[in-house]
C-alpha atoms as a PDB file:
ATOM      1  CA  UNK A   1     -19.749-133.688 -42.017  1.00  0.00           C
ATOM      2  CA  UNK A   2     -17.381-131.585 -43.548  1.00  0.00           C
ATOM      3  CA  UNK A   3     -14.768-132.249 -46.526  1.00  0.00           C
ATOM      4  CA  UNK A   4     -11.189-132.203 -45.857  1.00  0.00           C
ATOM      5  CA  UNK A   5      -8.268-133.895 -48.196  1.00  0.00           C
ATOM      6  CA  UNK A   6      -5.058-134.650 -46.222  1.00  0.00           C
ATOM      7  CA  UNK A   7      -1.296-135.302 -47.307  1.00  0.00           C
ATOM      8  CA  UNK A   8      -0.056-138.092 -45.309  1.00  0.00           C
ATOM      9  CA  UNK A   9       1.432-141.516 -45.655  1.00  0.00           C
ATOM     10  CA  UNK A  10      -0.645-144.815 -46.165  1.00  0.00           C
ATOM     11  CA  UNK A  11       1.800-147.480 -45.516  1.00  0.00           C
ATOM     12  CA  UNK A  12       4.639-146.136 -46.298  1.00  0.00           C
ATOM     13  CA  UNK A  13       2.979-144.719 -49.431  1.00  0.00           C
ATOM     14  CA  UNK A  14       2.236-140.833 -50.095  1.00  0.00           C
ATOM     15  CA  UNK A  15      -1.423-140.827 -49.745  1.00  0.00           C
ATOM     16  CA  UNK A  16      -4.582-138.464 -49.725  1.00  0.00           C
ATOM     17  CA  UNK A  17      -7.099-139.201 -47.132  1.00  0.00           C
ATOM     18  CA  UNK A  18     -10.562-137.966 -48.272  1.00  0.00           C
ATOM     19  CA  UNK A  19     -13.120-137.432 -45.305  1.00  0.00           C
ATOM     20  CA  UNK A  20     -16.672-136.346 -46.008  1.00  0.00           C
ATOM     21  CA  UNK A  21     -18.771-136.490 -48.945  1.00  0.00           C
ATOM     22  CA  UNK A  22     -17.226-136.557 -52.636  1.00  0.00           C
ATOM     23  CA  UNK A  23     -19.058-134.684 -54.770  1.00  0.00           C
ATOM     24  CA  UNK A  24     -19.898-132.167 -57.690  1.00  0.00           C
ATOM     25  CA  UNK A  25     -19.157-129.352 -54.809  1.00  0.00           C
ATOM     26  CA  UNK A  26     -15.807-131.312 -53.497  1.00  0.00           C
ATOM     27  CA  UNK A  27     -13.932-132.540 -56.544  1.00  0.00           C
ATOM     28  CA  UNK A  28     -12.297-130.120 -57.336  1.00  0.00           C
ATOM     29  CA  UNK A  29     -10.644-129.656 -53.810  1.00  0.00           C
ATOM     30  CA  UNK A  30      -9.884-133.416 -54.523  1.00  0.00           C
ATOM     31  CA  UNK A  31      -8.410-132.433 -58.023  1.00  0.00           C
ATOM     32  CA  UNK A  32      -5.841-129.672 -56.475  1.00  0.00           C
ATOM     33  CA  UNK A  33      -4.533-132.091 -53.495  1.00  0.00           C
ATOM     34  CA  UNK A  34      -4.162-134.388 -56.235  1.00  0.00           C
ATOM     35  CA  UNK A  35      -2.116-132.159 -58.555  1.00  0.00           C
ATOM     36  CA  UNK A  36      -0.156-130.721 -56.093  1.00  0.00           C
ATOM     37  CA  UNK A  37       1.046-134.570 -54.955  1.00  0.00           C
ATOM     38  CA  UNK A  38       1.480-135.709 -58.732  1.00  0.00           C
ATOM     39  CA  UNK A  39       3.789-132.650 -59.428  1.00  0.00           C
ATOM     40  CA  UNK A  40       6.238-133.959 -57.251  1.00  0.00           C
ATOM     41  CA  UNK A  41       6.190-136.812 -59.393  1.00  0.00           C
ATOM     42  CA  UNK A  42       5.957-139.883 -56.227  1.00  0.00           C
ATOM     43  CA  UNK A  43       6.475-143.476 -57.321  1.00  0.00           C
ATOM     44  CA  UNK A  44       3.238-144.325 -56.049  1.00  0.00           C
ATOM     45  CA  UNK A  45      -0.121-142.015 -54.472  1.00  0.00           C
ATOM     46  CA  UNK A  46      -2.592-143.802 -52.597  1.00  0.00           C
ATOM     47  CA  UNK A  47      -6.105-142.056 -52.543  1.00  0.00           C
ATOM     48  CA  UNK A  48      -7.754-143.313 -49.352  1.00  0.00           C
ATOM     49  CA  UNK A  49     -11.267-143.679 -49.296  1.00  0.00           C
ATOM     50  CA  UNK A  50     -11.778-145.083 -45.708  1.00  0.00           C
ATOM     51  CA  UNK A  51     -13.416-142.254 -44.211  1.00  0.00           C
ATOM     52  CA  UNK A  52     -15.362-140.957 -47.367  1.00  0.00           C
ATOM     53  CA  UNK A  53     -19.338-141.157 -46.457  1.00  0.00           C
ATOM     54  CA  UNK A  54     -20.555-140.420 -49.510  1.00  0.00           C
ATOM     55  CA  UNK A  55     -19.290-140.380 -53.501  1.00  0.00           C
ATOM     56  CA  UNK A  56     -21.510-139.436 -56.645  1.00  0.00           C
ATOM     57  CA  UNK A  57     -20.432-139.569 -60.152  1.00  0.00           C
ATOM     58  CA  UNK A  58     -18.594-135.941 -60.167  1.00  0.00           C
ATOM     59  CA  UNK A  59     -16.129-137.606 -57.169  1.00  0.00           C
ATOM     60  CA  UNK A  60     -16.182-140.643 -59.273  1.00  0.00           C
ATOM     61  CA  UNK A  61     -14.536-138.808 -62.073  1.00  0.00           C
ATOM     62  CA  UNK A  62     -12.230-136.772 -60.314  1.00  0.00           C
ATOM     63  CA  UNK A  63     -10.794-140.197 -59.241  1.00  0.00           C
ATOM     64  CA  UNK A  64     -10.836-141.613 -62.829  1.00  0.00           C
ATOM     65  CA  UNK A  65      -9.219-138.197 -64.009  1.00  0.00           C
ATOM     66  CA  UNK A  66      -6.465-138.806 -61.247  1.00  0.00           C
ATOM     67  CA  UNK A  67      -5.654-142.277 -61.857  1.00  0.00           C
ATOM     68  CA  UNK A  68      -5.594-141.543 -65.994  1.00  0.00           C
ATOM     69  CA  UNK A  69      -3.287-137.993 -65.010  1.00  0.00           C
ATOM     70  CA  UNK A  70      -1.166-140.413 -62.795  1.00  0.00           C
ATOM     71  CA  UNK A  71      -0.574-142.807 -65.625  1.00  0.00           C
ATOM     72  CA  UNK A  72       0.315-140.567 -68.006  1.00  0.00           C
ATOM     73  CA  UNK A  73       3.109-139.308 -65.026  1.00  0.00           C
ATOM     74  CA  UNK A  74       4.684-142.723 -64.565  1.00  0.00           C
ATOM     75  CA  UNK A  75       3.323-142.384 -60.734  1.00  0.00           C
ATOM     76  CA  UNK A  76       0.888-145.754 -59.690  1.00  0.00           C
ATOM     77  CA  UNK A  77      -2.237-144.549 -57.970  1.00  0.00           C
ATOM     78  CA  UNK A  78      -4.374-146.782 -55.866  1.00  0.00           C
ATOM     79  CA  UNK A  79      -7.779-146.146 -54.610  1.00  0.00           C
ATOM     80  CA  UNK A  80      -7.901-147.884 -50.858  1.00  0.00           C
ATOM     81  CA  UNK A  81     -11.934-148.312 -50.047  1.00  0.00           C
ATOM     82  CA  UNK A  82     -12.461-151.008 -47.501  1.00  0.00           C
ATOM     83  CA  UNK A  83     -15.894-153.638 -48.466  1.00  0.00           C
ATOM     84  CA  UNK A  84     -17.454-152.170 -45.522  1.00  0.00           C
ATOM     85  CA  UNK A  85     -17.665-148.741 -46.570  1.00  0.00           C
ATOM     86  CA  UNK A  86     -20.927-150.046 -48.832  1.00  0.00           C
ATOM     87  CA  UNK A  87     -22.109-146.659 -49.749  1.00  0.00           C
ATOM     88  CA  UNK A  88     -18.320-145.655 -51.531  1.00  0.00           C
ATOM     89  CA  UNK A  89     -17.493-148.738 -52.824  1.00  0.00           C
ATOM     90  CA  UNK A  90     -20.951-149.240 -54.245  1.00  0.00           C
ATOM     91  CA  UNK A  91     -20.461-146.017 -56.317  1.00  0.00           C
ATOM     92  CA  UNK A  92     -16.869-147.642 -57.544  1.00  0.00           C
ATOM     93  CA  UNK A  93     -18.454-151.044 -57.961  1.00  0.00           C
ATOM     94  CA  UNK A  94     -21.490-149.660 -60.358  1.00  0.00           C
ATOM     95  CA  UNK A  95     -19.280-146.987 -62.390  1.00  0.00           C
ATOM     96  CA  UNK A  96     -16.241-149.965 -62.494  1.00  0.00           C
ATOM     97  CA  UNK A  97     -13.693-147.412 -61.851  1.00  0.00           C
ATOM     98  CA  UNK A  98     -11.185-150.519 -60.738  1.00  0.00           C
ATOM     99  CA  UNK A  99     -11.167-150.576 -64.403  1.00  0.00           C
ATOM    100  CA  UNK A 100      -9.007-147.393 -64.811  1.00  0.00           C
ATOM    101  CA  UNK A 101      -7.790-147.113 -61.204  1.00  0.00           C
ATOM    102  CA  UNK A 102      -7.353-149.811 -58.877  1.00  0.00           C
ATOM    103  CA  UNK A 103      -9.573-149.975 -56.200  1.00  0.00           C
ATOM    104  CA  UNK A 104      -7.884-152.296 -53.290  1.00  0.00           C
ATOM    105  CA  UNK A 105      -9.236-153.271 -49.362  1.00  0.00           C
ATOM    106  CA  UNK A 106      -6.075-152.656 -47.364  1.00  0.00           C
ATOM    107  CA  UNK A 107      -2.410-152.062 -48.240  1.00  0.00           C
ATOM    108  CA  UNK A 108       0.292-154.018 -46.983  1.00  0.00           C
ATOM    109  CA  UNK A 109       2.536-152.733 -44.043  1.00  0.00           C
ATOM    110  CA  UNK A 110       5.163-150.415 -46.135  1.00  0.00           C
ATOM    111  CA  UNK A 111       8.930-150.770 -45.525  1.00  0.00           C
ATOM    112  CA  UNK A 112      10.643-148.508 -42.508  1.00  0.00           C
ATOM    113  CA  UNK A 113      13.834-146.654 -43.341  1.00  0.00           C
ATOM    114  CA  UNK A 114      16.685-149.003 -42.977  1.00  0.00           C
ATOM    115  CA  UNK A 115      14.962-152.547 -43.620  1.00  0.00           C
ATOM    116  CA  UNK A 116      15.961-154.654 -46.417  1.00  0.00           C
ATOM    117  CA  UNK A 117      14.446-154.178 -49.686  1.00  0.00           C
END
């Protein structure tokens, strides 16, 4: 499968859906999409790992690097990796990356332009 990082919206969130495998060869493609979204300093940046098939410890710390760079930005990222993607959220799981980044199942529905706050 190939690798592809799109800019999109996860409810109602900026996001960056990662497809493929996450590796040593595709982290730093991960890195860029991720610096280019930070630098336009968003409240929030979800990283969605839905459709990731595989991670090893170079993706691993790409997202750790992310979620530390979005910190220090004042911008909340959250890593969304649904339970039944076993072979991704295993990786998280074992390297306890929910430690620095939070790793969360779903998102709730996000707010449409013109509801309440």
């Amino acid at each position: 499968m190939l690798f592809d990082v799109e800019r999109t919206t996860v409810s109602g969130r900026p996001a960056l859906v990662v497809r493929g495998e996450l590796d040593i060869a595709t982290a730093p493609v991960l890195a860029a999409a991720g610096a280019a979204e930070l630098a336009g300093r968003p409240a929030a940046l979800v990283v969605d790992l839905s459709a990731t098939t595989f991670l090893d410890s170079s993706g691993a710390r790409q997202l750790v690097r992310l979620g530390r760079q979005g910190q220090a930005d004042g911008v909340t990222v959250q890593l969304l990796c649904p339970r039944d993607n076993g072979p991704v959220r295993l990786v998280l799981d074992l390297l306890d990356v929910d430690s620095v980044v939070p790793v969360v199942e779903s998102l709730p529905p996000g707010r449409r332009h013109g509801d309440p706050s």
